[in-house]
PDB file of N, CA and C in Angstrom:
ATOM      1  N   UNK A   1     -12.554   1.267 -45.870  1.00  0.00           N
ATOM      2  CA  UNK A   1     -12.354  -0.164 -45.883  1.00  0.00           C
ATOM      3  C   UNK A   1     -10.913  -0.527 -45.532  1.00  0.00           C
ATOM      4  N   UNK A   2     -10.129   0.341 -46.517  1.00  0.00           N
ATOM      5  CA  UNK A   2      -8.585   0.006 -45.623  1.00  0.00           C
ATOM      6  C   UNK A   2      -8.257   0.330 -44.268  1.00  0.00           C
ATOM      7  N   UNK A   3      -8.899   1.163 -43.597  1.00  0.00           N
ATOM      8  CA  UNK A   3      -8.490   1.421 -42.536  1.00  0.00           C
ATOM      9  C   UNK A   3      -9.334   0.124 -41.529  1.00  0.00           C
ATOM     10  N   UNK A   4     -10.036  -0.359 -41.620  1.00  0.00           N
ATOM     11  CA  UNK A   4     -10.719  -1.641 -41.159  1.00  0.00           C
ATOM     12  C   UNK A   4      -9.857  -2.416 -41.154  1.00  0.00           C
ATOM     13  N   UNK A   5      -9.384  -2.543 -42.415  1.00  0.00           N
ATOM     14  CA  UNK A   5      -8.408  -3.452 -42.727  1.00  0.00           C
ATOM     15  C   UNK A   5      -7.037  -3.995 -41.718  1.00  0.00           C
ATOM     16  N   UNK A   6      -6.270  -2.657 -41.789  1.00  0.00           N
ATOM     17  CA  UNK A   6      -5.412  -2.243 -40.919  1.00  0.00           C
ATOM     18  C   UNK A   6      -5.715  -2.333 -38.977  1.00  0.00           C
ATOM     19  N   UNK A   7      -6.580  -2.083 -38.935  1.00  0.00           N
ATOM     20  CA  UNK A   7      -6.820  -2.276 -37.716  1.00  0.00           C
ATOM     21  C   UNK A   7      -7.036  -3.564 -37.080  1.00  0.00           C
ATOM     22  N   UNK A   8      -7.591  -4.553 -37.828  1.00  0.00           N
ATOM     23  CA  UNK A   8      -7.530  -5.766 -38.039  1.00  0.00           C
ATOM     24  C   UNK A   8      -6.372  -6.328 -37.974  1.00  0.00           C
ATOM     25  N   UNK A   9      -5.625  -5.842 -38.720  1.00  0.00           N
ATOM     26  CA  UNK A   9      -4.082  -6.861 -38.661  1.00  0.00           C
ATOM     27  C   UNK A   9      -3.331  -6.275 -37.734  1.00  0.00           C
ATOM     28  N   UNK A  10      -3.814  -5.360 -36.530  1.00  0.00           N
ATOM     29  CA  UNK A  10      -2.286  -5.137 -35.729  1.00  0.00           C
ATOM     30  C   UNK A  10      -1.845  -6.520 -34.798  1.00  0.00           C
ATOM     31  N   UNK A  11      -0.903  -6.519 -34.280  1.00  0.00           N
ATOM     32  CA  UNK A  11      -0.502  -7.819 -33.957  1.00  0.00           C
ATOM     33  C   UNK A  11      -0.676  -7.457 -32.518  1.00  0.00           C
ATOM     34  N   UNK A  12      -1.329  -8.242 -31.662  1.00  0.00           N
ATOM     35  CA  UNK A  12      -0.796  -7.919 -29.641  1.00  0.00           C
ATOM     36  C   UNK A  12       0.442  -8.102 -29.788  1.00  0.00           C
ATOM     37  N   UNK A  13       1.060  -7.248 -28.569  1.00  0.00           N
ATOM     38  CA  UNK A  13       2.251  -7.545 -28.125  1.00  0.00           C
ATOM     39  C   UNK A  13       2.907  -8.912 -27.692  1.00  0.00           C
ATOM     40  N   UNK A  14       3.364  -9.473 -27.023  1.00  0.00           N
ATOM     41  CA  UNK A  14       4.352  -9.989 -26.785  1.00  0.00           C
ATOM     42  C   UNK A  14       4.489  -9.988 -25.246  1.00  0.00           C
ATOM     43  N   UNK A  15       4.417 -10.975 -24.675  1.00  0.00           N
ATOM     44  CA  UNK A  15       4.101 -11.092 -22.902  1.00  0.00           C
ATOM     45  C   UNK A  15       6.002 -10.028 -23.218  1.00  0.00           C
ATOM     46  N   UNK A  16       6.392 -10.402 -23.367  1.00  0.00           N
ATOM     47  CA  UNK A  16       7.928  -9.740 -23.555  1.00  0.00           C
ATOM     48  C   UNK A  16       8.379  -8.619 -23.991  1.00  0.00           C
ATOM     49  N   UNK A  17       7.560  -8.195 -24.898  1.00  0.00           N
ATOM     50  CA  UNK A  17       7.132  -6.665 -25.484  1.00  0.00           C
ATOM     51  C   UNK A  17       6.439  -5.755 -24.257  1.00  0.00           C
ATOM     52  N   UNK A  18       5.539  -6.696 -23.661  1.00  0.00           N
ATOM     53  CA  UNK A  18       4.484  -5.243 -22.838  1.00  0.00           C
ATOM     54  C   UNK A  18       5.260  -5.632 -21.451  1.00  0.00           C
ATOM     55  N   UNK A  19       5.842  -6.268 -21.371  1.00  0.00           N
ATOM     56  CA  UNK A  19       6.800  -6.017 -19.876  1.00  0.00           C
ATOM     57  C   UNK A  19       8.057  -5.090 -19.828  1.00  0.00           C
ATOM     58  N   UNK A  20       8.423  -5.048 -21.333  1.00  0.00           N
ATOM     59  CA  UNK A  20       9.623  -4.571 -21.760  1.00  0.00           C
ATOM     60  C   UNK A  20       9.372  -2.965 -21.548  1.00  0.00           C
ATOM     61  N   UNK A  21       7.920  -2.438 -21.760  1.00  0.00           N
ATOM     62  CA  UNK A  21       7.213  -1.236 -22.264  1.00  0.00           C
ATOM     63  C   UNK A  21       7.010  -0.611 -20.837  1.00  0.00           C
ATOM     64  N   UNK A  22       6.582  -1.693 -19.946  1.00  0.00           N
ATOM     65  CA  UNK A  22       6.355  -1.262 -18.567  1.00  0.00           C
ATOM     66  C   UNK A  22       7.330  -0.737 -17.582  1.00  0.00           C
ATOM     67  N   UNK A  23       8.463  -1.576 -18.056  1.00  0.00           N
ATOM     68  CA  UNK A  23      10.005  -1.379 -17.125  1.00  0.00           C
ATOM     69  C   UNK A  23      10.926  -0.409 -17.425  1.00  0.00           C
ATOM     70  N   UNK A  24      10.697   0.087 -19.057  1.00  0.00           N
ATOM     71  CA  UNK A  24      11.070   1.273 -19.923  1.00  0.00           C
ATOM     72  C   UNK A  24      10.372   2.251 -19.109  1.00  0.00           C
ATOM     73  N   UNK A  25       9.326   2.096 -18.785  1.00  0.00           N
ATOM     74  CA  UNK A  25       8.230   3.668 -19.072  1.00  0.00           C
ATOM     75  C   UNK A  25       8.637   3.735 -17.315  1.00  0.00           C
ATOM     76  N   UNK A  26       8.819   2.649 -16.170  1.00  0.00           N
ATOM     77  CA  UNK A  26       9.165   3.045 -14.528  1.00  0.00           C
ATOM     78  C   UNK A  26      10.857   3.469 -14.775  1.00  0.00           C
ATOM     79  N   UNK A  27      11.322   3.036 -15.624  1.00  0.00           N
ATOM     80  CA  UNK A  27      13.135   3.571 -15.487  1.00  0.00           C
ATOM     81  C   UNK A  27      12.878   4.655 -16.388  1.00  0.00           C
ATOM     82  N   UNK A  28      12.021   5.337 -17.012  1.00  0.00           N
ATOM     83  CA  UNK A  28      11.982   7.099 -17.721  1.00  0.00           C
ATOM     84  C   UNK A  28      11.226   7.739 -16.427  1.00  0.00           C
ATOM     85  N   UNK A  29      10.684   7.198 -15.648  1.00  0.00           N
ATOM     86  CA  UNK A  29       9.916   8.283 -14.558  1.00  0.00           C
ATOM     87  C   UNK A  29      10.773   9.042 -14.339  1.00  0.00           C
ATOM     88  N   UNK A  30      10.200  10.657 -14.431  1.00  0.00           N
ATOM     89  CA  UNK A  30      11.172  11.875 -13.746  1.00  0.00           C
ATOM     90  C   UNK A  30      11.966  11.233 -12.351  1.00  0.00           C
ATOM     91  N   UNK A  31      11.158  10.741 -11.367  1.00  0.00           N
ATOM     92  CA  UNK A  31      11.319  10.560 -10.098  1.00  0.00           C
ATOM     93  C   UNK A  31      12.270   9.721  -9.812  1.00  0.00           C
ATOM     94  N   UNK A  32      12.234   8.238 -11.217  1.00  0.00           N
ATOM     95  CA  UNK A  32      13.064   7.255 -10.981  1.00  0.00           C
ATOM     96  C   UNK A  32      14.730   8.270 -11.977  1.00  0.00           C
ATOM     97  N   UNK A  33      14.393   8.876 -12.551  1.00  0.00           N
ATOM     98  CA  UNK A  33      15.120   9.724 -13.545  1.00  0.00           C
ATOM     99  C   UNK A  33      16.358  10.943 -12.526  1.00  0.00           C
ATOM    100  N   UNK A  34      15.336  11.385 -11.623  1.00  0.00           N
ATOM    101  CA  UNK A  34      16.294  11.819 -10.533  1.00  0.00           C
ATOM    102  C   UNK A  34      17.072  11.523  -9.584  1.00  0.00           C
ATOM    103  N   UNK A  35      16.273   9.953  -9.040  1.00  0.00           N
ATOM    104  CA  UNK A  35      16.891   9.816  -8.458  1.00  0.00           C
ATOM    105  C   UNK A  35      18.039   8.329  -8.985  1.00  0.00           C
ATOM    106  N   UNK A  36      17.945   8.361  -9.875  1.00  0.00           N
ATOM    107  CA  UNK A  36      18.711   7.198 -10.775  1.00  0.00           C
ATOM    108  C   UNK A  36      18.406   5.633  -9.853  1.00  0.00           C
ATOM    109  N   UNK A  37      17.084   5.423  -9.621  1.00  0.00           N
ATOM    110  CA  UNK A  37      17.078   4.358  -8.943  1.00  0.00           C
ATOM    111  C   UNK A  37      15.470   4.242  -8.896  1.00  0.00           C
ATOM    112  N   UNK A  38      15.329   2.769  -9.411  1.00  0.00           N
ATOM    113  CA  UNK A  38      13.818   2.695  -9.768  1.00  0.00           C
ATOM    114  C   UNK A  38      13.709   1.103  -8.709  1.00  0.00           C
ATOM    115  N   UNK A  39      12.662   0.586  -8.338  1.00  0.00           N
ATOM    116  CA  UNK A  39      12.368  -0.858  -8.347  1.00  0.00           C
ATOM    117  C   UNK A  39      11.027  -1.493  -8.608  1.00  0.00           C
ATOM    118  N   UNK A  40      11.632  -2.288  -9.582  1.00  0.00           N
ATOM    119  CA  UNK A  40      10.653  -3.070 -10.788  1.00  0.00           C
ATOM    120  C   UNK A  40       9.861  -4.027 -10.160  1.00  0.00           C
ATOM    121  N   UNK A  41       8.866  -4.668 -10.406  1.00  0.00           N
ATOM    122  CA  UNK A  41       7.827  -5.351  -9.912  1.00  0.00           C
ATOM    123  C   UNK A  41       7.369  -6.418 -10.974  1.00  0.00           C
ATOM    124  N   UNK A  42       7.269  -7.547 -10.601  1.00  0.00           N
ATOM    125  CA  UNK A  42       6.402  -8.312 -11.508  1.00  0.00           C
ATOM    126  C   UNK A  42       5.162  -8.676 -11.097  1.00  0.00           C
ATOM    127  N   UNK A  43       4.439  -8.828 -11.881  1.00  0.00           N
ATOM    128  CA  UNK A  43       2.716  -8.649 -12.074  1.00  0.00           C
ATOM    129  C   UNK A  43       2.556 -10.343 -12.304  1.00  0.00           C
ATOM    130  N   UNK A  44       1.463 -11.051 -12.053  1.00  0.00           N
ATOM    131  CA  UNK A  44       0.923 -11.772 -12.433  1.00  0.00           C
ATOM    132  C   UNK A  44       0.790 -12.384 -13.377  1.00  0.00           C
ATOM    133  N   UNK A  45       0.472 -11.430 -14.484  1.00  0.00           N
ATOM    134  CA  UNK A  45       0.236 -11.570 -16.279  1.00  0.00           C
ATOM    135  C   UNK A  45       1.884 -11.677 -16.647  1.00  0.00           C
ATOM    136  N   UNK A  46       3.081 -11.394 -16.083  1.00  0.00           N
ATOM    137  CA  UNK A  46       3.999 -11.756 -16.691  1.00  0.00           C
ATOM    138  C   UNK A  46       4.568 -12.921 -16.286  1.00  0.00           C
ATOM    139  N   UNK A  47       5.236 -13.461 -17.846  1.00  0.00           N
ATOM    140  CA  UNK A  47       5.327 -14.771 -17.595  1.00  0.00           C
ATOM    141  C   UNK A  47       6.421 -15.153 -17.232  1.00  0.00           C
ATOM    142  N   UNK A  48       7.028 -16.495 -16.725  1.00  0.00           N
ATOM    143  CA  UNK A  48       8.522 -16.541 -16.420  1.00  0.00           C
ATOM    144  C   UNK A  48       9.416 -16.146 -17.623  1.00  0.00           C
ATOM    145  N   UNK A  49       9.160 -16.687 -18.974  1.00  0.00           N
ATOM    146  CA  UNK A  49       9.677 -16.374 -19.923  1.00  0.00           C
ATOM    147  C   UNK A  49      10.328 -14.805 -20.121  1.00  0.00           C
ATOM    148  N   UNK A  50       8.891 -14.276 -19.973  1.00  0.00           N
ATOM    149  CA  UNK A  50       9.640 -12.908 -20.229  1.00  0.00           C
ATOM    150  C   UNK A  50      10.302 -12.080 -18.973  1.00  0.00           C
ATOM    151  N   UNK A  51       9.876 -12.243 -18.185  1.00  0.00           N
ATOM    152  CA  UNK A  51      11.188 -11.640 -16.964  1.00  0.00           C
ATOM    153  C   UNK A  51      12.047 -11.750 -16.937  1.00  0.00           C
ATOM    154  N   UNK A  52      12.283 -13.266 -17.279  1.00  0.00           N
ATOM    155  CA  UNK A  52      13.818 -13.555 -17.228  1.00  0.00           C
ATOM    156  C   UNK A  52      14.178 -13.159 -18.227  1.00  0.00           C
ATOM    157  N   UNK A  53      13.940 -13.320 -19.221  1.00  0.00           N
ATOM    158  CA  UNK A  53      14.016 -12.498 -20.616  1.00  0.00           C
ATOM    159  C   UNK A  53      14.985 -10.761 -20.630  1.00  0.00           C
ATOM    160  N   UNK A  54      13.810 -10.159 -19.829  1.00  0.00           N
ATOM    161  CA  UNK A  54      14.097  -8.614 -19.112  1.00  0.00           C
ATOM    162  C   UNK A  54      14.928  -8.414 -18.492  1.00  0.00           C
ATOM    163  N   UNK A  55      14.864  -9.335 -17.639  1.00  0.00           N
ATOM    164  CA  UNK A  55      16.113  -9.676 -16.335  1.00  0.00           C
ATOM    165  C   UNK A  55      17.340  -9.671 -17.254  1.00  0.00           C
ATOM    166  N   UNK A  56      17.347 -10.516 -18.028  1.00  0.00           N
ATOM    167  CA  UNK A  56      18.440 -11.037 -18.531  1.00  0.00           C
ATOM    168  C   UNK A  56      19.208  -9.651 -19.598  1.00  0.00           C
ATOM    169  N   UNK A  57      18.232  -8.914 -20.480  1.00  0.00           N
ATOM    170  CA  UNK A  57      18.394  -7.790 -20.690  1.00  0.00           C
ATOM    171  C   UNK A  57      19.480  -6.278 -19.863  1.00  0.00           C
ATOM    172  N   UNK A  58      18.568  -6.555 -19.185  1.00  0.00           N
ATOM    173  CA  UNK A  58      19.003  -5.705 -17.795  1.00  0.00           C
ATOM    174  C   UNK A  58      20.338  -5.858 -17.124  1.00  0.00           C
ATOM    175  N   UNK A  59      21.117  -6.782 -17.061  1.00  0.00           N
ATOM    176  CA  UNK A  59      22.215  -7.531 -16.734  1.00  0.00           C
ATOM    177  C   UNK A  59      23.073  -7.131 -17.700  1.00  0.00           C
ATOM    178  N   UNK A  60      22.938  -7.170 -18.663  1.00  0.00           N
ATOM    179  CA  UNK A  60      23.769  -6.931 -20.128  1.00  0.00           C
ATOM    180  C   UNK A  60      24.371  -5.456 -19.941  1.00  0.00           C
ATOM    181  N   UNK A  61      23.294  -4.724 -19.759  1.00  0.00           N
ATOM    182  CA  UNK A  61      23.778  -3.106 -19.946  1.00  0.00           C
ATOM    183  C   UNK A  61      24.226  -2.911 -18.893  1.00  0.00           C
ATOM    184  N   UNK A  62      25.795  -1.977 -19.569  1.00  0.00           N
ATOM    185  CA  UNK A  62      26.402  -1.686 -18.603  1.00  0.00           C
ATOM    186  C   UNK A  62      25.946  -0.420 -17.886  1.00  0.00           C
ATOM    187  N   UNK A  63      26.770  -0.745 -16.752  1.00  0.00           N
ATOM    188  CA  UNK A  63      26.315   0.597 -15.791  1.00  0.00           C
ATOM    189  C   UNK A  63      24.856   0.851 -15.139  1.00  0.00           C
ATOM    190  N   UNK A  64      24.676  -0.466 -14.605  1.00  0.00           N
ATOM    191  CA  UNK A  64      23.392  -0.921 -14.167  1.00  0.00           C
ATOM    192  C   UNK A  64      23.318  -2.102 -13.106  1.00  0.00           C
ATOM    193  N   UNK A  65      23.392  -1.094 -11.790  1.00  0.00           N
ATOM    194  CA  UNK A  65      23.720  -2.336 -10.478  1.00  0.00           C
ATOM    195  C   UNK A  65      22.222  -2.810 -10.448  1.00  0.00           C
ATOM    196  N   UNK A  66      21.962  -4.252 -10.452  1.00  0.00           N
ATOM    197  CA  UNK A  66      20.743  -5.059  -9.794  1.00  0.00           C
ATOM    198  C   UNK A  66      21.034  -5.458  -8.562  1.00  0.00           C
ATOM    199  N   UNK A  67      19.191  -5.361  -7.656  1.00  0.00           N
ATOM    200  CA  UNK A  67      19.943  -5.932  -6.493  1.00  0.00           C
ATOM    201  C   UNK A  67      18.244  -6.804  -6.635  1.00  0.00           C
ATOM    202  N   UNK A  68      18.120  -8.219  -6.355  1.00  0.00           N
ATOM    203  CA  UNK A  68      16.941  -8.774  -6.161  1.00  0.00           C
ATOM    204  C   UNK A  68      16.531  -8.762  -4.822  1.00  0.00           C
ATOM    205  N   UNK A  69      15.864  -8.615  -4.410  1.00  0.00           N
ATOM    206  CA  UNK A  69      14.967  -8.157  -3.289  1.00  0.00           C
ATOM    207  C   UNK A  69      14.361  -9.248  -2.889  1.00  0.00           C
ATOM    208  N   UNK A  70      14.238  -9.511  -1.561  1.00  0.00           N
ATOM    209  CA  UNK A  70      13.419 -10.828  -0.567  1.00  0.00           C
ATOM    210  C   UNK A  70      12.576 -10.726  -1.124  1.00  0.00           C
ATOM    211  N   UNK A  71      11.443  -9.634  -1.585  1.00  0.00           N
ATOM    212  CA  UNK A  71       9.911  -9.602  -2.137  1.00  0.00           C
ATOM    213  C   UNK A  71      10.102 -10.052  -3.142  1.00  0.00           C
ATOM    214  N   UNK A  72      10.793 -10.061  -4.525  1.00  0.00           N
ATOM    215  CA  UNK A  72      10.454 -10.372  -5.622  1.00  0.00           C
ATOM    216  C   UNK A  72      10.742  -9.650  -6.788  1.00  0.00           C
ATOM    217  N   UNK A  73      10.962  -8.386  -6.180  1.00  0.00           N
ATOM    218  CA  UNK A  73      11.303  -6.967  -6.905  1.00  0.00           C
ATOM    219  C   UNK A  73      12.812  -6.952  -7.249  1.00  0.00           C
ATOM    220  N   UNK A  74      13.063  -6.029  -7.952  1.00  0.00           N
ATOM    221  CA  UNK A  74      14.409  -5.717  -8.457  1.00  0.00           C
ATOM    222  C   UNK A  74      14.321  -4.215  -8.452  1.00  0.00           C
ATOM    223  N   UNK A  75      15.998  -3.765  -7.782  1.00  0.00           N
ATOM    224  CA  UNK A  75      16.048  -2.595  -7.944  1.00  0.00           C
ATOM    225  C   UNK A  75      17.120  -2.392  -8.581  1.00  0.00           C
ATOM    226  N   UNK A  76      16.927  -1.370  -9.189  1.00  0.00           N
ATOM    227  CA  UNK A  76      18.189  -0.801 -10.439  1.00  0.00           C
ATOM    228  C   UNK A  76      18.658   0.467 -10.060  1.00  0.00           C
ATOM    229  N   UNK A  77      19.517   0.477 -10.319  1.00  0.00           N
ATOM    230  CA  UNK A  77      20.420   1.508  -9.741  1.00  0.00           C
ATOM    231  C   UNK A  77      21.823   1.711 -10.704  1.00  0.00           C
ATOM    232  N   UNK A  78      21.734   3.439 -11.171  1.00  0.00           N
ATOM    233  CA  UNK A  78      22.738   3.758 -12.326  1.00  0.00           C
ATOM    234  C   UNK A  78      23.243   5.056 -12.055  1.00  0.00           C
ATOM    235  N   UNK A  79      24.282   5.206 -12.476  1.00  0.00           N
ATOM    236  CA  UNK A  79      25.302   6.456 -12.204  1.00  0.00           C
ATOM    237  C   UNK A  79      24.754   7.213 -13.883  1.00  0.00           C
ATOM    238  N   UNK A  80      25.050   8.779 -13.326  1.00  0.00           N
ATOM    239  CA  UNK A  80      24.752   9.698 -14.230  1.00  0.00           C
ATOM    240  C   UNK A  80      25.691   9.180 -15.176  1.00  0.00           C
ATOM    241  N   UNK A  81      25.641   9.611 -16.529  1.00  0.00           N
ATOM    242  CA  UNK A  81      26.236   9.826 -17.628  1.00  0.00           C
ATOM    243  C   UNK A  81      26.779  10.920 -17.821  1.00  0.00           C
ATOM    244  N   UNK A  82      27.836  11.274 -18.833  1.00  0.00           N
ATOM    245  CA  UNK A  82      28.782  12.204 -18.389  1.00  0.00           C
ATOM    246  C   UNK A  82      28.135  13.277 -18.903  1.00  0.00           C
ATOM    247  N   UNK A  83      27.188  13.472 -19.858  1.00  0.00           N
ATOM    248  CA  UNK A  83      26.323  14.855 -20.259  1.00  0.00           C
ATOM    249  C   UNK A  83      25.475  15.404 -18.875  1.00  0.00           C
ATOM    250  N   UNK A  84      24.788  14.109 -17.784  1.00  0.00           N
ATOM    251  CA  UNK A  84      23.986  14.347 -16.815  1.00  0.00           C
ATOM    252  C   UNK A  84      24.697  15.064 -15.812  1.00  0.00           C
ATOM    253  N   UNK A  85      26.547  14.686 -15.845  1.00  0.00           N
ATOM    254  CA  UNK A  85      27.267  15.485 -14.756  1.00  0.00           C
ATOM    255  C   UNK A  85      27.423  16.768 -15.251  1.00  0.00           C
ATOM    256  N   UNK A  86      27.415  16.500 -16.692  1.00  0.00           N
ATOM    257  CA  UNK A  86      27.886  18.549 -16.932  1.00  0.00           C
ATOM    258  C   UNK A  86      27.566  19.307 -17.073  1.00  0.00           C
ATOM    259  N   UNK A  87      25.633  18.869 -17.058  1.00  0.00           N
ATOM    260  CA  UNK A  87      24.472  19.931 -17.126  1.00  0.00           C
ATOM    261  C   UNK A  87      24.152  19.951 -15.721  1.00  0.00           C
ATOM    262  N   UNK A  88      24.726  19.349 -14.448  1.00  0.00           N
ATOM    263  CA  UNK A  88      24.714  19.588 -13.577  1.00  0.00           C
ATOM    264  C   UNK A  88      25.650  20.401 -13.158  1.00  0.00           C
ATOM    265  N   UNK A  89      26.756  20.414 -13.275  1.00  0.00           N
ATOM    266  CA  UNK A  89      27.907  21.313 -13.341  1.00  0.00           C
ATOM    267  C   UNK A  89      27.764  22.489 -13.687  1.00  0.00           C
ATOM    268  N   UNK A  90      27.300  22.955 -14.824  1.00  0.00           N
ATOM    269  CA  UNK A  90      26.807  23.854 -15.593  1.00  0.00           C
ATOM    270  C   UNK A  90      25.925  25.004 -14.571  1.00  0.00           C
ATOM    271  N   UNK A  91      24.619  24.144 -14.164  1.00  0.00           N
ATOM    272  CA  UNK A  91      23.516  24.309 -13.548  1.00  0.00           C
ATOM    273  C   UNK A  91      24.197  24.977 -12.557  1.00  0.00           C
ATOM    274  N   UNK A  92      25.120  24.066 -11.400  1.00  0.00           N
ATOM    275  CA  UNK A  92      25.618  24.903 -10.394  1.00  0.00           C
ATOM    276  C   UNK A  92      26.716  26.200 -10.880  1.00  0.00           C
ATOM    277  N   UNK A  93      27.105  26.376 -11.474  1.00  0.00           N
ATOM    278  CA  UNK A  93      27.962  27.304 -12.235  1.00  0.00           C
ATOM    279  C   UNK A  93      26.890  28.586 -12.697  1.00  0.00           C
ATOM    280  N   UNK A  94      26.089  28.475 -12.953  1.00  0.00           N
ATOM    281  CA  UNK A  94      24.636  29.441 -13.109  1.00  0.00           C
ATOM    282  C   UNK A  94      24.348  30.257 -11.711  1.00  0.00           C
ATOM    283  N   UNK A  95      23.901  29.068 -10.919  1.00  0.00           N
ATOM    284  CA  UNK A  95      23.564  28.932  -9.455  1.00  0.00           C
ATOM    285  C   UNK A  95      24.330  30.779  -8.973  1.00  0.00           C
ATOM    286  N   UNK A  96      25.966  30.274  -9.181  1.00  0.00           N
ATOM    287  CA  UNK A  96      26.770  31.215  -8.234  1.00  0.00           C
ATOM    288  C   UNK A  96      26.610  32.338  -8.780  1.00  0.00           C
ATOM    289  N   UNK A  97      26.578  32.007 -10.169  1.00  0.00           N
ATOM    290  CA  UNK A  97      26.954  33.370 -11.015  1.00  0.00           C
ATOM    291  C   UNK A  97      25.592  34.086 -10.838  1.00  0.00           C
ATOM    292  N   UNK A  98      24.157  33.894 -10.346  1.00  0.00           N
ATOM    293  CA  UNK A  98      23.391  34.435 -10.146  1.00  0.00           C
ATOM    294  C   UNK A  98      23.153  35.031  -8.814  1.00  0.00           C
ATOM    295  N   UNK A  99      24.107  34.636  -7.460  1.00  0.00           N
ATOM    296  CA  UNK A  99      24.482  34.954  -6.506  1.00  0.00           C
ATOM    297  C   UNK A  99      25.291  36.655  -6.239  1.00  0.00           C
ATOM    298  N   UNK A 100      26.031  36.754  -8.000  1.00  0.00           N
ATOM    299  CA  UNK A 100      27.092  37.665  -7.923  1.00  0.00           C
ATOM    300  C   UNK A 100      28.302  37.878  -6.724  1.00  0.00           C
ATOM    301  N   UNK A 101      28.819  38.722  -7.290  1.00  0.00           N
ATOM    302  CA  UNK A 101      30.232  38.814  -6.373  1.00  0.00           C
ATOM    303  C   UNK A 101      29.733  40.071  -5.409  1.00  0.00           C
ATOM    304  N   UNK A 102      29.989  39.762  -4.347  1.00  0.00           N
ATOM    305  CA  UNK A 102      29.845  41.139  -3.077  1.00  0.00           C
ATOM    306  C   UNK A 102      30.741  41.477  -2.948  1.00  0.00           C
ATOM    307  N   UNK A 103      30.477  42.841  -2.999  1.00  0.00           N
ATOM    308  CA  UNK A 103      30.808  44.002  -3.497  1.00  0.00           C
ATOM    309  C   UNK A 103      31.850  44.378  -2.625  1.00  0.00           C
ATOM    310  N   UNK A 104      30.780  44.661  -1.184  1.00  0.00           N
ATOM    311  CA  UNK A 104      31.154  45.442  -0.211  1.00  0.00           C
ATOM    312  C   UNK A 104      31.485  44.117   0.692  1.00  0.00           C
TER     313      UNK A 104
END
């Protein structure tokens, strides 16, 4: 019975919540993740409220070039963080050392 209960009271999101969830989950893509550059899309179901909302979000944090797009889209675009340069650093530092030194 409690669990009826509970299921009953979850609340929907938030036109602002599930846009928020959508633009989170395309800026974690590996792909957008590698290449530090995603571009966002608005859908139909979102409302002006909350884009601009997002938008407005998005603007705030630093280290986050927007560029709005003739279509409608937004693309984001961010420089590594300094842990992302030194596990890259690192990585190539592996790279050589698995190359070894010749010999002859």
């Amino acid at each position: 019975m409690a669990k009826q209960k509970t299921q009953s009271e979850r609340r929907e999101l938030t036109s602002l919540e599930r846009l928020g969830l959508r633009v989170s989950a395309m800026i974690n893509a590996p792909k957008s993740q590698l290449e530090r550059c995603v571009t966002i899309h608005r859908l139909d179901t979102d409302t002006d409220e909350a884009w601009d909302g997002v938008m407005e979000l998005l603007a705030e944090e630093p280290g986050i070039d927007m560029t709005f797009n003739d279509d409608g889209t937004v693309t984001l675009r961010w420089e590594p963080d300094g842990e992302e340069v030194l596990q890259v650093e690192r990585r190539e530092d592996l790279m050589s050392l698995e190359d070894g030194p010749e010999l002859f």
